[in-house]
Protein backbone atom coordinates (compact mmCIF):
# COMPACT_ATOMS: atom_id res chain seq x y z
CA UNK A 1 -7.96 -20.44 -8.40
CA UNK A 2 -6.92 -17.26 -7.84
CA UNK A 3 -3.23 -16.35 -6.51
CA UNK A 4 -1.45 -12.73 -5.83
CA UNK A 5 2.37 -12.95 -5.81
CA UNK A 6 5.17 -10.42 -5.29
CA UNK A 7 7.04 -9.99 -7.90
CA UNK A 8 10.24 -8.42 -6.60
CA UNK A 9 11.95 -4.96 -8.21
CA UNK A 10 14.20 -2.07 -7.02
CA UNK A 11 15.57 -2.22 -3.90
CA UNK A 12 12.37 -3.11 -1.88
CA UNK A 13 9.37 -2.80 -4.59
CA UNK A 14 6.69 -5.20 -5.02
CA UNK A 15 4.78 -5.56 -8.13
CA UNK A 16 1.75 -7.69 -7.02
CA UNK A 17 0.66 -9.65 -9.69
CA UNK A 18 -3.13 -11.29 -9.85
CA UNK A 19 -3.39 -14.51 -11.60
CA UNK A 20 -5.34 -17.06 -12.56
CA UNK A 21 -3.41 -20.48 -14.48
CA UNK A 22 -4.07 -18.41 -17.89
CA UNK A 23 -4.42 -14.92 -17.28
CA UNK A 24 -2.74 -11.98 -15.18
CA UNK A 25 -3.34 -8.55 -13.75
CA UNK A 26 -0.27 -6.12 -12.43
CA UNK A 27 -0.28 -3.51 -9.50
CA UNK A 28 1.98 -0.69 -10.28
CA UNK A 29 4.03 -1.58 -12.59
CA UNK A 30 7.32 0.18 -11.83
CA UNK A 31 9.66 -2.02 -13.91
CA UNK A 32 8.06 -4.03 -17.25
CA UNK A 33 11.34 -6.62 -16.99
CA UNK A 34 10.13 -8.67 -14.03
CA UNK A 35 6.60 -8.79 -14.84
CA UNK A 36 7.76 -9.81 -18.25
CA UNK A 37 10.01 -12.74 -16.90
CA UNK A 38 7.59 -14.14 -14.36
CA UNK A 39 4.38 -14.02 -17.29
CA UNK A 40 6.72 -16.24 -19.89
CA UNK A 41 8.00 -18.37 -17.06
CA UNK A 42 4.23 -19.57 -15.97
CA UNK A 43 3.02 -19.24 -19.37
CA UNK A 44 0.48 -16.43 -18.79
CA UNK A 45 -0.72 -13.55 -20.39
CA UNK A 46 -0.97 -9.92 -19.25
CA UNK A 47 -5.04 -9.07 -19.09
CA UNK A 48 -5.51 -5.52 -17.27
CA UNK A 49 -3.29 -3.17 -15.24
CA UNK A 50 -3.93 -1.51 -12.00
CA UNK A 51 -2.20 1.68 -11.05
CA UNK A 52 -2.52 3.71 -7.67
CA UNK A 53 -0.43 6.37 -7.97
CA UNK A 54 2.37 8.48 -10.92
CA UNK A 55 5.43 7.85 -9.02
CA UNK A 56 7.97 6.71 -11.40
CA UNK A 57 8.42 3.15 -9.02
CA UNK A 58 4.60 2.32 -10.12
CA UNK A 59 4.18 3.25 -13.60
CA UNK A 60 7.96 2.96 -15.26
CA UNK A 61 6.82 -0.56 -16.66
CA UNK A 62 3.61 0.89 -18.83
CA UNK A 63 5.23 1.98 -22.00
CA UNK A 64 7.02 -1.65 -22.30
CA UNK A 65 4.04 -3.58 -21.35
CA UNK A 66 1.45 -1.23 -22.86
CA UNK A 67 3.32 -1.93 -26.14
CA UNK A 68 3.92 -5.37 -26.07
CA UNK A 69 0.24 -6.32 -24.68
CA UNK A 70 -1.45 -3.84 -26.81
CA UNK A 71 -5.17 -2.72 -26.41
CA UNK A 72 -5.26 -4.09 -22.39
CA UNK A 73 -6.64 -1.91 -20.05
CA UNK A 74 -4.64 0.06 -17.89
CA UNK A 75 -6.84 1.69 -14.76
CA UNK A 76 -5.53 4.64 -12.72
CA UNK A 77 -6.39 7.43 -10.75
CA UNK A 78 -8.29 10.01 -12.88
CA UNK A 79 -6.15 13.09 -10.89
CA UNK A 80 -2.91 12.22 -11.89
CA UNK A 81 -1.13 12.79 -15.17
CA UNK A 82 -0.59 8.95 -16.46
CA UNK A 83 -0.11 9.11 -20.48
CA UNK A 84 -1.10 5.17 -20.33
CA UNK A 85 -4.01 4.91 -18.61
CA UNK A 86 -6.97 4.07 -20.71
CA UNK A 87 -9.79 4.07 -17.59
CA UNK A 88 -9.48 7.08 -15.32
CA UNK A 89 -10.78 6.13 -11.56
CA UNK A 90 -12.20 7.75 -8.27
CA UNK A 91 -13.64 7.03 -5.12
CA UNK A 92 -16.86 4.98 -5.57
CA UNK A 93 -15.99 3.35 -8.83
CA UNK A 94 -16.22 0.34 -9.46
CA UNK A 95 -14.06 -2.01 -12.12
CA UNK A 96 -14.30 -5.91 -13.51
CA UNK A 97 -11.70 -7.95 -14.35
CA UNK A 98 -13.88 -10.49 -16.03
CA UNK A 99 -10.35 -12.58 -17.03
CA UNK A 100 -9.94 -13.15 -13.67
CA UNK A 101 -13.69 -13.07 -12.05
CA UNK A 102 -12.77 -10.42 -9.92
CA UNK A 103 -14.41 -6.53 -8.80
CA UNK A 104 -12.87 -3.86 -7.43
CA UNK A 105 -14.22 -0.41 -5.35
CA UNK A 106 -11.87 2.43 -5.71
CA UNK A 107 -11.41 4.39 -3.10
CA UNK A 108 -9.76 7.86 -2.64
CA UNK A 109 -6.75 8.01 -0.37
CA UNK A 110 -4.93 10.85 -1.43
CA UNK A 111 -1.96 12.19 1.05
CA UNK A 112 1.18 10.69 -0.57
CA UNK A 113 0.07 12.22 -4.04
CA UNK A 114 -2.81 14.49 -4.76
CA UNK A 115 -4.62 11.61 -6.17
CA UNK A 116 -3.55 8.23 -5.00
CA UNK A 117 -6.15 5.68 -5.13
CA UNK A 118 -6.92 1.89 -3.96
CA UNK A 119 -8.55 -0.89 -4.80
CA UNK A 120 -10.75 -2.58 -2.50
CA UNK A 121 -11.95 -6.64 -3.58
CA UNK A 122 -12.86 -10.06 -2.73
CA UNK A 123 -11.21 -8.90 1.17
CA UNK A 124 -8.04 -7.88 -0.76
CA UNK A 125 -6.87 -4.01 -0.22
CA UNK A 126 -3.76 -3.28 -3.01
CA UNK A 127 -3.07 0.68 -1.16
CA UNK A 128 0.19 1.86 -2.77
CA UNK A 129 2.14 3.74 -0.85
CA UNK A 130 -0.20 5.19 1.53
CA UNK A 131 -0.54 2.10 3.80
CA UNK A 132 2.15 0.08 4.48
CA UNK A 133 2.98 -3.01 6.98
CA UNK A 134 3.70 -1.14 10.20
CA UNK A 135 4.22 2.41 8.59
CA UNK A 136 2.63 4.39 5.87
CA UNK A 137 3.97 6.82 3.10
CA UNK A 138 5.44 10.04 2.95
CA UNK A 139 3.31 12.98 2.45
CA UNK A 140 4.46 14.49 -0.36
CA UNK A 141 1.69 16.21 -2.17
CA UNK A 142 -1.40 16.25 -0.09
CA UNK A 143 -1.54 17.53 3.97
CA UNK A 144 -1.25 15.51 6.89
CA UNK A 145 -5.04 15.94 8.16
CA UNK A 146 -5.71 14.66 4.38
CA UNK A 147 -3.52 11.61 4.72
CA UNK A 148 -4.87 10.96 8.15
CA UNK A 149 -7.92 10.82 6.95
CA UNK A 150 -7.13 8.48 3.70
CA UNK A 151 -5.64 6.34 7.01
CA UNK A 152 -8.80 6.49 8.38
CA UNK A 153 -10.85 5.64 5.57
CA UNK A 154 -8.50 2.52 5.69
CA UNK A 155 -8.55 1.82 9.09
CA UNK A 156 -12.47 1.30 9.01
CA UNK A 157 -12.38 -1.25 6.65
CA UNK A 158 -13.19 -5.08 8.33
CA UNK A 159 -10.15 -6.34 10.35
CA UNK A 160 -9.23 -9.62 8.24
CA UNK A 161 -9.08 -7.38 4.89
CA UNK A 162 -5.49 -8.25 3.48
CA UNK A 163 -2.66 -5.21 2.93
CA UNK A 164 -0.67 -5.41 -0.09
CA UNK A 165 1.15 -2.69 0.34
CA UNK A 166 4.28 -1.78 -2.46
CA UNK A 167 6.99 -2.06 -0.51
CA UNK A 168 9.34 -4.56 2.22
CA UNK A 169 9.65 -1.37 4.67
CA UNK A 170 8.05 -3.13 7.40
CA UNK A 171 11.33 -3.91 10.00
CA UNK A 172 12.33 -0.44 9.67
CA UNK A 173 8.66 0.53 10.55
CA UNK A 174 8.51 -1.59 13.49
CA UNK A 175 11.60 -0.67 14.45
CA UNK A 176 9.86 2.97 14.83
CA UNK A 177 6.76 1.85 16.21
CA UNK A 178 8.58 0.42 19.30
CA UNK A 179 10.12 3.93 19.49
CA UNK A 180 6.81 5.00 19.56
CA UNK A 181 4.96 2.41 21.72
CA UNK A 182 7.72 0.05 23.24
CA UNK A 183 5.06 -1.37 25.65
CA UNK A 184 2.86 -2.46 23.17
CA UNK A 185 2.99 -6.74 23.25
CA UNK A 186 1.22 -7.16 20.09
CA UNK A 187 3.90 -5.11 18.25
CA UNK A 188 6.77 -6.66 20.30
CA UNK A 189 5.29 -10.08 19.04
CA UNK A 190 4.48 -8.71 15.49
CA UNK A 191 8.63 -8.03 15.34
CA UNK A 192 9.73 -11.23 16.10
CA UNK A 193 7.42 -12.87 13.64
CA UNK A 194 8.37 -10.40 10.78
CA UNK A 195 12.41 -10.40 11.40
CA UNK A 196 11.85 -14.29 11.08
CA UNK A 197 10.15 -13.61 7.70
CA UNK A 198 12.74 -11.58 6.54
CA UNK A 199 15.72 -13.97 7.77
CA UNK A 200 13.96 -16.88 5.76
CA UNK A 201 13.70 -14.50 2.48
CA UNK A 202 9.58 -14.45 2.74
CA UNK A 203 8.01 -11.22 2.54
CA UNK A 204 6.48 -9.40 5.36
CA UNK A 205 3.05 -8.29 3.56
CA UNK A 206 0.53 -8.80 2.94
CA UNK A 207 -0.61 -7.74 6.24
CA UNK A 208 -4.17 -7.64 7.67
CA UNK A 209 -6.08 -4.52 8.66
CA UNK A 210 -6.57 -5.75 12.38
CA UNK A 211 -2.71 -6.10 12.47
CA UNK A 212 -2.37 -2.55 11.09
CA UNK A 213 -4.66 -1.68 14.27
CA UNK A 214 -3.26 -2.61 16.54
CA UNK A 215 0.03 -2.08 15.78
CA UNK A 216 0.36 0.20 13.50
CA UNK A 217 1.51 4.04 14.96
CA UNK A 218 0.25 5.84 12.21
CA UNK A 219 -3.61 4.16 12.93
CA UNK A 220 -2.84 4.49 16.31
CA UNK A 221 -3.62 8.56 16.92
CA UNK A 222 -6.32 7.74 19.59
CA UNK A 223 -3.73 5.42 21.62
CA UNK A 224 -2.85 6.49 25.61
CA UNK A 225 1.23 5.65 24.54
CA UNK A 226 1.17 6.96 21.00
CA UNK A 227 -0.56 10.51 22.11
CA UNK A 228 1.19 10.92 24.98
CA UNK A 229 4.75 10.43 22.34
CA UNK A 230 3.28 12.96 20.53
CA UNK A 231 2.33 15.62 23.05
CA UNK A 232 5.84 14.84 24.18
CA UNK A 233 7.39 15.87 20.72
CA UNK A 234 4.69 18.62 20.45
CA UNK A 235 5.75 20.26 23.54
CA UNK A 236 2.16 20.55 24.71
CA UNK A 237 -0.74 19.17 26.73
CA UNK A 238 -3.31 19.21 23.86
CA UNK A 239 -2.88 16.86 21.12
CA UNK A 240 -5.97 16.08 18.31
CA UNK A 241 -6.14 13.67 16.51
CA UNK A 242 -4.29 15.16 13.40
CA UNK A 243 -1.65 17.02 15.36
CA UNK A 244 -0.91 13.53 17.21
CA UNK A 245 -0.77 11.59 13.71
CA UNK A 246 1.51 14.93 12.40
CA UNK A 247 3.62 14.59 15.13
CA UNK A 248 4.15 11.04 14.87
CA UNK A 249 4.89 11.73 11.15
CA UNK A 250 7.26 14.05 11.29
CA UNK A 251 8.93 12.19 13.92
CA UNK A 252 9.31 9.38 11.37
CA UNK A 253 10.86 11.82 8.93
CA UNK A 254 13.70 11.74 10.66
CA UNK A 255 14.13 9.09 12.44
């Protein structure tokens, strides 16, 4: 059987690690220590690595773990500058991970860097730091009709898809989605469940795509309450759909 577990690191990181009762994959990496620790305590062994993006959070474990589970495959995206990676991936590739039966799609989602990717498989989305629960990244190195439209590719995917997204930002993110829509039920319900999550210790994510829909701001640049925030921040009566998502954006910068 097949699990995915958080592996805890930083202040809010999660490594997600893919197992089955022998063998493991890791999602971005950021710290080799933990993913170390929790392999030896279940008596597994490190198979394959996934990587979606270069920040240093994601990819500060490879040199540890590259060396001490030499000759694994590391997979990344093929427009960033990884020294480890040993498969370079974009959008319509496809990888095996025969140790664990598994496939993945890659799909293109650039926006946070220039050439952030995902992997799409078996209804399981692992997106980085361009989706998260309730929020989505920083654009840092692409543009905001780009990233809107990495969102979108997201968006479209079918509703009961799970998000594991890379980080535990999602109160903060609600918090600014009921800025944005505070007469949205579904996201006042959506807080109450997550706060009581986070007050027991268990993780907020992964969340589902239909979740993300319909609660998400940042998916939400077609909504009456979320356009009408932004046309109030833009000033103006005309809002598209990437000024509205820019808007909402920048909003969040600095909120």
């Amino acid at each position: 059987m097949i699990q995915v577990v958080p592996i805890p690191a930083f202040q809010d990181n999660y490594l997600w690690l893919i197992h089955n009762d022998r063998q493991a994959t890791v999602v971005d990496p950021g710290d080799a220590a933990p993913v170390i620790d929790y392999l030896t305590q279940h008596g597994l062994e490190l198979a394959s690595i996934l990587v979606t993006h270069h920040h240093g959070d994601h990819i500060g474990g490879l040199p540890v773990l590259t060396q001490k589970y030499p000759g694994i495959p590391v997979f990344g995206p093929a427009g960033e500058k990884i020294e480890q990676l040993t498969q370079r991936l974009k959008q319509g590739d496809r990888i095996t991970l025969p140790h664990l039966g598994l496939s993945f799609e890659v799909l293109d989602i650039p926006g946070h860097t220039a050439g952030h990717i995902a992997y799409l498989g078996d209804g399981r989305l692992f997106c980085g730091d361009t989706l998260f629960a309730g929020g989505c990244g920083r654009v840092f190195e692409g543009t905001m009709p780009q990233m809107r439209a990495s969102l979108a590719k997201l968006k479209s995917l079918p509703g009961e898809t799970l998000v594991f997204c890379a980080h535990e930002y999602t109160l903060a993110n609600l918090k600014f989605a009921r800025a944005v829509e505070p007469d949205n039920p579904l996201l006042a319900e959506r807080e109450v469940q997550d706060k009581a999550s986070r007050a027991a210790s268990r993780p907020t994510v992964p969340s589902r795509i239909s979740l993300e829909r319909d609660t998400n701001p940042f998916l939400r640049w077609d909504a009456p309450q979320v356009v009408a925030a932004a046309k109030k921040r833009l000033g103006h009566a005309g809002a598209s759909p990437d000024e509205v998502f820019t808007a909402i954006r920048e909003w969040k910068n600095s909120f």
